[in-house]
C-alpha atoms as a PDB file:
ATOM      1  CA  UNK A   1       0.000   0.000   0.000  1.00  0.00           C
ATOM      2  CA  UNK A   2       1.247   3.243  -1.296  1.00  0.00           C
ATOM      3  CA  UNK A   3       1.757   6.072   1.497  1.00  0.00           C
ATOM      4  CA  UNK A   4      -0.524   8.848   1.660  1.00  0.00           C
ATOM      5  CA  UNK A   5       0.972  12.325   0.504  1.00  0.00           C
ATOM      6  CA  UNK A   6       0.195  14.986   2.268  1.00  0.00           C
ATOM      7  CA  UNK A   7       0.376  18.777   0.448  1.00  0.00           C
ATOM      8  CA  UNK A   8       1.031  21.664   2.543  1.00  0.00           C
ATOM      9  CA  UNK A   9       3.020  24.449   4.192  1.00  0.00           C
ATOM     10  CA  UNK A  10       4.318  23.743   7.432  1.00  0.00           C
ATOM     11  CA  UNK A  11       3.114  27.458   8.578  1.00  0.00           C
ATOM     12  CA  UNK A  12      -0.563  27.050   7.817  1.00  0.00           C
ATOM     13  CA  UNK A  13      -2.807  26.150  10.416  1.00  0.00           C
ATOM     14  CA  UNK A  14      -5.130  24.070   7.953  1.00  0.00           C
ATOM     15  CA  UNK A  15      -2.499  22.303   7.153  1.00  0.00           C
ATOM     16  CA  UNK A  16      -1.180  21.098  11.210  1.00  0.00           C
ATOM     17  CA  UNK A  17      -4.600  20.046  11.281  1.00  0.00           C
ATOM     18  CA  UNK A  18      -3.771  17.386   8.570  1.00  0.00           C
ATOM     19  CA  UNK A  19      -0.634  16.746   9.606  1.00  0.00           C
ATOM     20  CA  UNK A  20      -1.721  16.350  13.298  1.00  0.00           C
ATOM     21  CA  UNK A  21      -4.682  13.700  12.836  1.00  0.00           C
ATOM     22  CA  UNK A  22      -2.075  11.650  10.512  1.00  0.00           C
ATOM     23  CA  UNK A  23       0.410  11.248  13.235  1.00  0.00           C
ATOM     24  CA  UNK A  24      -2.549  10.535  16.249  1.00  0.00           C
ATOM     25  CA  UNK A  25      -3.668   7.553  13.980  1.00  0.00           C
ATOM     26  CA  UNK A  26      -0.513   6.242  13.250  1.00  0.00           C
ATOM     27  CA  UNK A  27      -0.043   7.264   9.580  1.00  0.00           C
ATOM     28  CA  UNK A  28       2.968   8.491   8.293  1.00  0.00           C
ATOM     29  CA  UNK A  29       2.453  10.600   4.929  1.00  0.00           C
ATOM     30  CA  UNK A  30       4.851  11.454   2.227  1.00  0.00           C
ATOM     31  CA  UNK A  31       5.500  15.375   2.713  1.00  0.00           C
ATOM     32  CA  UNK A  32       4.839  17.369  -0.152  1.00  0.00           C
ATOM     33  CA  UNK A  33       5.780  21.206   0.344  1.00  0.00           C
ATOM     34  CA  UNK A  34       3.824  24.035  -1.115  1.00  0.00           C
ATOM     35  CA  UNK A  35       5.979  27.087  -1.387  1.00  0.00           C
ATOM     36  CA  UNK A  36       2.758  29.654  -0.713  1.00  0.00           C
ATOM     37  CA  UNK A  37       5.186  33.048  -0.792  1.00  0.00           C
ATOM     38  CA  UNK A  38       6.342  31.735  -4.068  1.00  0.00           C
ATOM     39  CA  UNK A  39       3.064  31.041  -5.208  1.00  0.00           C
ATOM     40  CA  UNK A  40       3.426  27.355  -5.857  1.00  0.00           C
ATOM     41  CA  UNK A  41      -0.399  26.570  -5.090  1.00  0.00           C
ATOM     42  CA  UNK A  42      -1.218  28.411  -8.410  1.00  0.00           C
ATOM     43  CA  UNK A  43       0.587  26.679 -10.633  1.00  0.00           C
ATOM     44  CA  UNK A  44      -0.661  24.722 -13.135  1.00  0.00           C
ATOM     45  CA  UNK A  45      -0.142  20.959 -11.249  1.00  0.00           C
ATOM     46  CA  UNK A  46      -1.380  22.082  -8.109  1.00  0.00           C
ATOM     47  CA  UNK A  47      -4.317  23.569  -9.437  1.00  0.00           C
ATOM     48  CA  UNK A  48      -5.033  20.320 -11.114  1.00  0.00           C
ATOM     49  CA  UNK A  49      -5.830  18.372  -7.347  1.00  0.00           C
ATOM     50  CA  UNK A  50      -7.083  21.684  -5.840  1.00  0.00           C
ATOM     51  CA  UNK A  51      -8.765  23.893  -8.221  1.00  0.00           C
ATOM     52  CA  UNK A  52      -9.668  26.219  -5.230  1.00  0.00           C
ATOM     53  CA  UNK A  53      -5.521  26.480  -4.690  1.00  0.00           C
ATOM     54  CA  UNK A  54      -5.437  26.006  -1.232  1.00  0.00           C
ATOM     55  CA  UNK A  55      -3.277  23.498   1.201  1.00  0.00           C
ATOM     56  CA  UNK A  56      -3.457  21.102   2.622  1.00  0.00           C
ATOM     57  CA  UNK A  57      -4.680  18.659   0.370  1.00  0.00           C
ATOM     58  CA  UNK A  58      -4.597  14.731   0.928  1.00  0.00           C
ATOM     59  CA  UNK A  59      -3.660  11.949  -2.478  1.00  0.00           C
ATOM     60  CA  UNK A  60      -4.546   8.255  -0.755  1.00  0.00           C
ATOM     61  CA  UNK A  61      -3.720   6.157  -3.182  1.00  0.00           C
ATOM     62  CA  UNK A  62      -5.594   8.287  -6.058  1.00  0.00           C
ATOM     63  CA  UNK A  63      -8.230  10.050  -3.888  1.00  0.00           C
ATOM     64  CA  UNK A  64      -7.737  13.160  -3.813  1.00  0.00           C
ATOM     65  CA  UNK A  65      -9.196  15.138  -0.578  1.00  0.00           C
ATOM     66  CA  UNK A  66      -9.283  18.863  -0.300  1.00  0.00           C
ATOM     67  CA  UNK A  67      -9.957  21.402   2.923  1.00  0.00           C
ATOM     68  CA  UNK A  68      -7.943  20.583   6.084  1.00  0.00           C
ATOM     69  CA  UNK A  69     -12.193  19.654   8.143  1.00  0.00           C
ATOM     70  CA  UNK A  70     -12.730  17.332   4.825  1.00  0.00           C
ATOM     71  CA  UNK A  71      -9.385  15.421   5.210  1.00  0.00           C
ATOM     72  CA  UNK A  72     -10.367  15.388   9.196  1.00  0.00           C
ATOM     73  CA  UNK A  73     -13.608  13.448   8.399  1.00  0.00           C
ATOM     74  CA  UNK A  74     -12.028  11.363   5.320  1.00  0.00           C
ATOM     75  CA  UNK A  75      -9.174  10.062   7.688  1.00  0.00           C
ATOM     76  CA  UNK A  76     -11.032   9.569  10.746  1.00  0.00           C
ATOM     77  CA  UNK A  77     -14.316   7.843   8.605  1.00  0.00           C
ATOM     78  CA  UNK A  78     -11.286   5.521   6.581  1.00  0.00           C
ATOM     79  CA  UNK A  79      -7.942   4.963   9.407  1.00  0.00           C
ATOM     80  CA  UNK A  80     -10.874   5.243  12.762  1.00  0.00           C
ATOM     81  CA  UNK A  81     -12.544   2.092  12.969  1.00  0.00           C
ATOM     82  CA  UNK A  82     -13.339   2.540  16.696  1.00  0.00           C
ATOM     83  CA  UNK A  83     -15.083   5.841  15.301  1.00  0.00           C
ATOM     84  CA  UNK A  84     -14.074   7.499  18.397  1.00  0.00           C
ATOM     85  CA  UNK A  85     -12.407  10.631  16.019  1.00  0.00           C
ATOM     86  CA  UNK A  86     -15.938  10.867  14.644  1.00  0.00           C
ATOM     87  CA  UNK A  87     -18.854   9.985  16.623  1.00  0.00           C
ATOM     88  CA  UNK A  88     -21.261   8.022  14.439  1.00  0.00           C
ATOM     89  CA  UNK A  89     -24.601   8.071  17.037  1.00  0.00           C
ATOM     90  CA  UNK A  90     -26.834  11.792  16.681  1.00  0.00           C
ATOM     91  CA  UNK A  91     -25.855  13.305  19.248  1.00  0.00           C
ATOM     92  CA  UNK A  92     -21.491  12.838  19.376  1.00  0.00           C
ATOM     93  CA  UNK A  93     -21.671  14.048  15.546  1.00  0.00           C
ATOM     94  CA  UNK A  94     -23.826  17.383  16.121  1.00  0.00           C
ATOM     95  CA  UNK A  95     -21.681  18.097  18.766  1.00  0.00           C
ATOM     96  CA  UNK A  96     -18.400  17.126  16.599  1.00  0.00           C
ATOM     97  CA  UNK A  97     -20.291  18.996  13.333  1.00  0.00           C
ATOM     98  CA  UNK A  98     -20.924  22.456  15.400  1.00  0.00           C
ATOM     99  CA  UNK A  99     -17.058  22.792  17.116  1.00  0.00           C
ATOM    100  CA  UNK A 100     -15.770  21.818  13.118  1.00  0.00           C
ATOM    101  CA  UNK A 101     -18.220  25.008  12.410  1.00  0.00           C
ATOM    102  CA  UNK A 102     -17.036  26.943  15.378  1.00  0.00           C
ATOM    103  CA  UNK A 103     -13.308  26.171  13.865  1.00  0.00           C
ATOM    104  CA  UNK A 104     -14.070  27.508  10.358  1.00  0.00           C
ATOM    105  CA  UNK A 105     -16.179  30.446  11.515  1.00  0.00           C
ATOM    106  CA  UNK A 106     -15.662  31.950  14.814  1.00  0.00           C
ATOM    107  CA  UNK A 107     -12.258  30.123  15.385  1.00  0.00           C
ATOM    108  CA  UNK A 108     -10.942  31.449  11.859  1.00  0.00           C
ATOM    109  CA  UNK A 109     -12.423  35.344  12.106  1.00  0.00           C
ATOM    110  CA  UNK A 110     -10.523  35.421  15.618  1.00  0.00           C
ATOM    111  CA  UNK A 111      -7.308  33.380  16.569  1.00  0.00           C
ATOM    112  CA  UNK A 112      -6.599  32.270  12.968  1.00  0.00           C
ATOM    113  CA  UNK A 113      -6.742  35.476  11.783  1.00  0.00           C
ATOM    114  CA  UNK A 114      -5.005  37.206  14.327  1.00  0.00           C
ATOM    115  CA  UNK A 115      -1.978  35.049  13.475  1.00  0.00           C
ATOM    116  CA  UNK A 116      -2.742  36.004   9.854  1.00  0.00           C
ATOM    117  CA  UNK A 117      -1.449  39.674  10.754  1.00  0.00           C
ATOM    118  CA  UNK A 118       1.397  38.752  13.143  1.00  0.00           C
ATOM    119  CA  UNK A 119       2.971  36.144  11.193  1.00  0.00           C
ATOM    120  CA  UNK A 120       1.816  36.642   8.371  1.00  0.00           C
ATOM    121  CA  UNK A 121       1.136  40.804   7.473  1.00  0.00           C
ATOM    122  CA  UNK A 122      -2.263  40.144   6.582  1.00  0.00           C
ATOM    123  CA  UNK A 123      -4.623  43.265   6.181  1.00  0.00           C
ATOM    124  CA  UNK A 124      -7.190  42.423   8.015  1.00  0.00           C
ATOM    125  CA  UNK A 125      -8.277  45.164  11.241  1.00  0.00           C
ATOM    126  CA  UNK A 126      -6.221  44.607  13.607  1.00  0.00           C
ATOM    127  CA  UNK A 127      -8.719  45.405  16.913  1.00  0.00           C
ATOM    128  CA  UNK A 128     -11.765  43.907  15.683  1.00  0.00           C
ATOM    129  CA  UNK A 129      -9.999  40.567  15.083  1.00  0.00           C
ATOM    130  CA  UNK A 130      -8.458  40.800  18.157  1.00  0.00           C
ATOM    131  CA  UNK A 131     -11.867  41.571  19.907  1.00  0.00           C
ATOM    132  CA  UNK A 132     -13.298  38.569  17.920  1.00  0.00           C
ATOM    133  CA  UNK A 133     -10.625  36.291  19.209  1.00  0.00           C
ATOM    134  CA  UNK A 134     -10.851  37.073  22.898  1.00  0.00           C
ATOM    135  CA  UNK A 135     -14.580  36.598  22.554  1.00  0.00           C
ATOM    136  CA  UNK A 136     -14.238  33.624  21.062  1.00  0.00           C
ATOM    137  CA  UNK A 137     -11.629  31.806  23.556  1.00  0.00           C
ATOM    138  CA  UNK A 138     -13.691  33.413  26.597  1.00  0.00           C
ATOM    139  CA  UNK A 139     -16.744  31.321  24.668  1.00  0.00           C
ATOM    140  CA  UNK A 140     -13.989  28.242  24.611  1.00  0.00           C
ATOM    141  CA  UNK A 141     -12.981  28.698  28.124  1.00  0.00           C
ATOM    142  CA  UNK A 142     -16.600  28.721  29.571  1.00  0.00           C
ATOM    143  CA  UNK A 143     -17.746  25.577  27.233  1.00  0.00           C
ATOM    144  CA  UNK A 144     -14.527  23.266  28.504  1.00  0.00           C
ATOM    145  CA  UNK A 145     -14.855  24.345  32.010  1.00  0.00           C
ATOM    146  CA  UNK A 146     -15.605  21.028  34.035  1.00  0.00           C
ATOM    147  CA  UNK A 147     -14.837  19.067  30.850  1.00  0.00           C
ATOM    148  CA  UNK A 148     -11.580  18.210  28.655  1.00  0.00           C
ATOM    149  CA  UNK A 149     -13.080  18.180  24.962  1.00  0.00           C
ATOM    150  CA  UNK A 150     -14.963  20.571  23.068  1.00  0.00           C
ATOM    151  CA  UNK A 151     -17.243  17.939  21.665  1.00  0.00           C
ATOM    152  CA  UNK A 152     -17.514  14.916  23.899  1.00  0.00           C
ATOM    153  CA  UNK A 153     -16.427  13.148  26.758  1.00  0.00           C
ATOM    154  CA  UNK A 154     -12.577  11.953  24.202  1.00  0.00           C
ATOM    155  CA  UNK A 155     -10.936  13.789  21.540  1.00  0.00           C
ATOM    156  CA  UNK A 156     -12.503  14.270  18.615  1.00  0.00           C
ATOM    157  CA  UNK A 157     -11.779  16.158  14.935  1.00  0.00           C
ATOM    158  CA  UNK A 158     -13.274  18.435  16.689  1.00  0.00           C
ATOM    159  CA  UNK A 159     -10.593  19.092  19.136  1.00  0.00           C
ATOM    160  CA  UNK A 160      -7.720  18.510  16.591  1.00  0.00           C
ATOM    161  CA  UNK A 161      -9.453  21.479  14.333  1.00  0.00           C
ATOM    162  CA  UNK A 162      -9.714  23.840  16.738  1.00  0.00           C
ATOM    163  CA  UNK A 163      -6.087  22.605  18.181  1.00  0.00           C
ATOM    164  CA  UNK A 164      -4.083  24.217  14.951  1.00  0.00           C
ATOM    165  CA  UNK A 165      -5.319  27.892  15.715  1.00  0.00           C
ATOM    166  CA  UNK A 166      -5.819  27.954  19.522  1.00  0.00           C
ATOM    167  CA  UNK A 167      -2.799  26.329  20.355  1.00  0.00           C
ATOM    168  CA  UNK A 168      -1.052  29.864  18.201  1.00  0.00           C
ATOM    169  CA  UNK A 169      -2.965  31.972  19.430  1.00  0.00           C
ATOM    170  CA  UNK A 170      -0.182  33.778  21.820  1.00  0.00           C
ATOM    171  CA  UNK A 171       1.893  34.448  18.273  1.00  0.00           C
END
């Protein structure tokens, strides 16, 4: 069995989430750097497994996954049989579905975009982002008081999406 490659730039956040669940279930990709300041995720071959140009991106054996909360569910729905990454009864997965929202809305408007302008220069306004990401963790911090996951009673995608951006938050 061929190794899954993994695309992606070791400074994005989207792309430690990849990286992350690979190593918690064991899996050891090939590495495939994406030079973003050079602008290697608009060329041509990239563009041809991710039309939208973005890392990280996932080739197992010939399928070809996209968007750092798709390769989350894709690798804990193929490499989790216990399905303890991804709760399959009601209630685990609309807890699990609503912290993967939290991670692409609130998460990414506050903490991931506050690294954005200190690493990164981004334009985005400075204050309100930093507003929106002390709202945000305060939400965190009340939700995980008296518990140790976002989403259940174990880790979950849940906790390994919001991991990437809250664990950088102090850059």
């Amino acid at each position: 069995m061929t190794a899954i490659t993994l695309y992606h730039f070791p400074l994005s956040g989207h792309s430690h989430r990849a990286e992350l669940m690979l190593s918690l279930l064991g899996l050891a990709p090939n590495i495939q750097f994406v030079d973003l300041a050079k602008g290697e995720q608009r060329k041509p071959e990239f563009l041809a497994i991710n039309a939208f140009g973005q890392v990280p991106v996932i080739d197992d054996n010939g399928v070809i996954v996209a968007d750092s909360t798709a390769i989350l569910v894709y690798l804990a729905k193929k490499y989790d049989p216990s399905g303890r990454w991804l709760p399959s009864d009601p209630e685990g997965a609309a807890q699990v579905q609503r912290w993967l929202s939290a991670a692409s809305g609130a998460i990414y408007l506050g903490p991931a975009r506050a690294r954005l302008i200190t690493v990164f220069g981004a334009g985005f306004d400075p204050q309100d982002t930093i507003q929106r990401a002390h709202e945000t963790l305060l939400v965190i911090d009340q939700h995980l008081t008296g518990r140790d996951f976002l989403a259940t009673d174990h880790a979950t995608i849940a906790d390994v999406a919001a991991y990437s951006y809250i664990a950088h938050a102090p850059e």
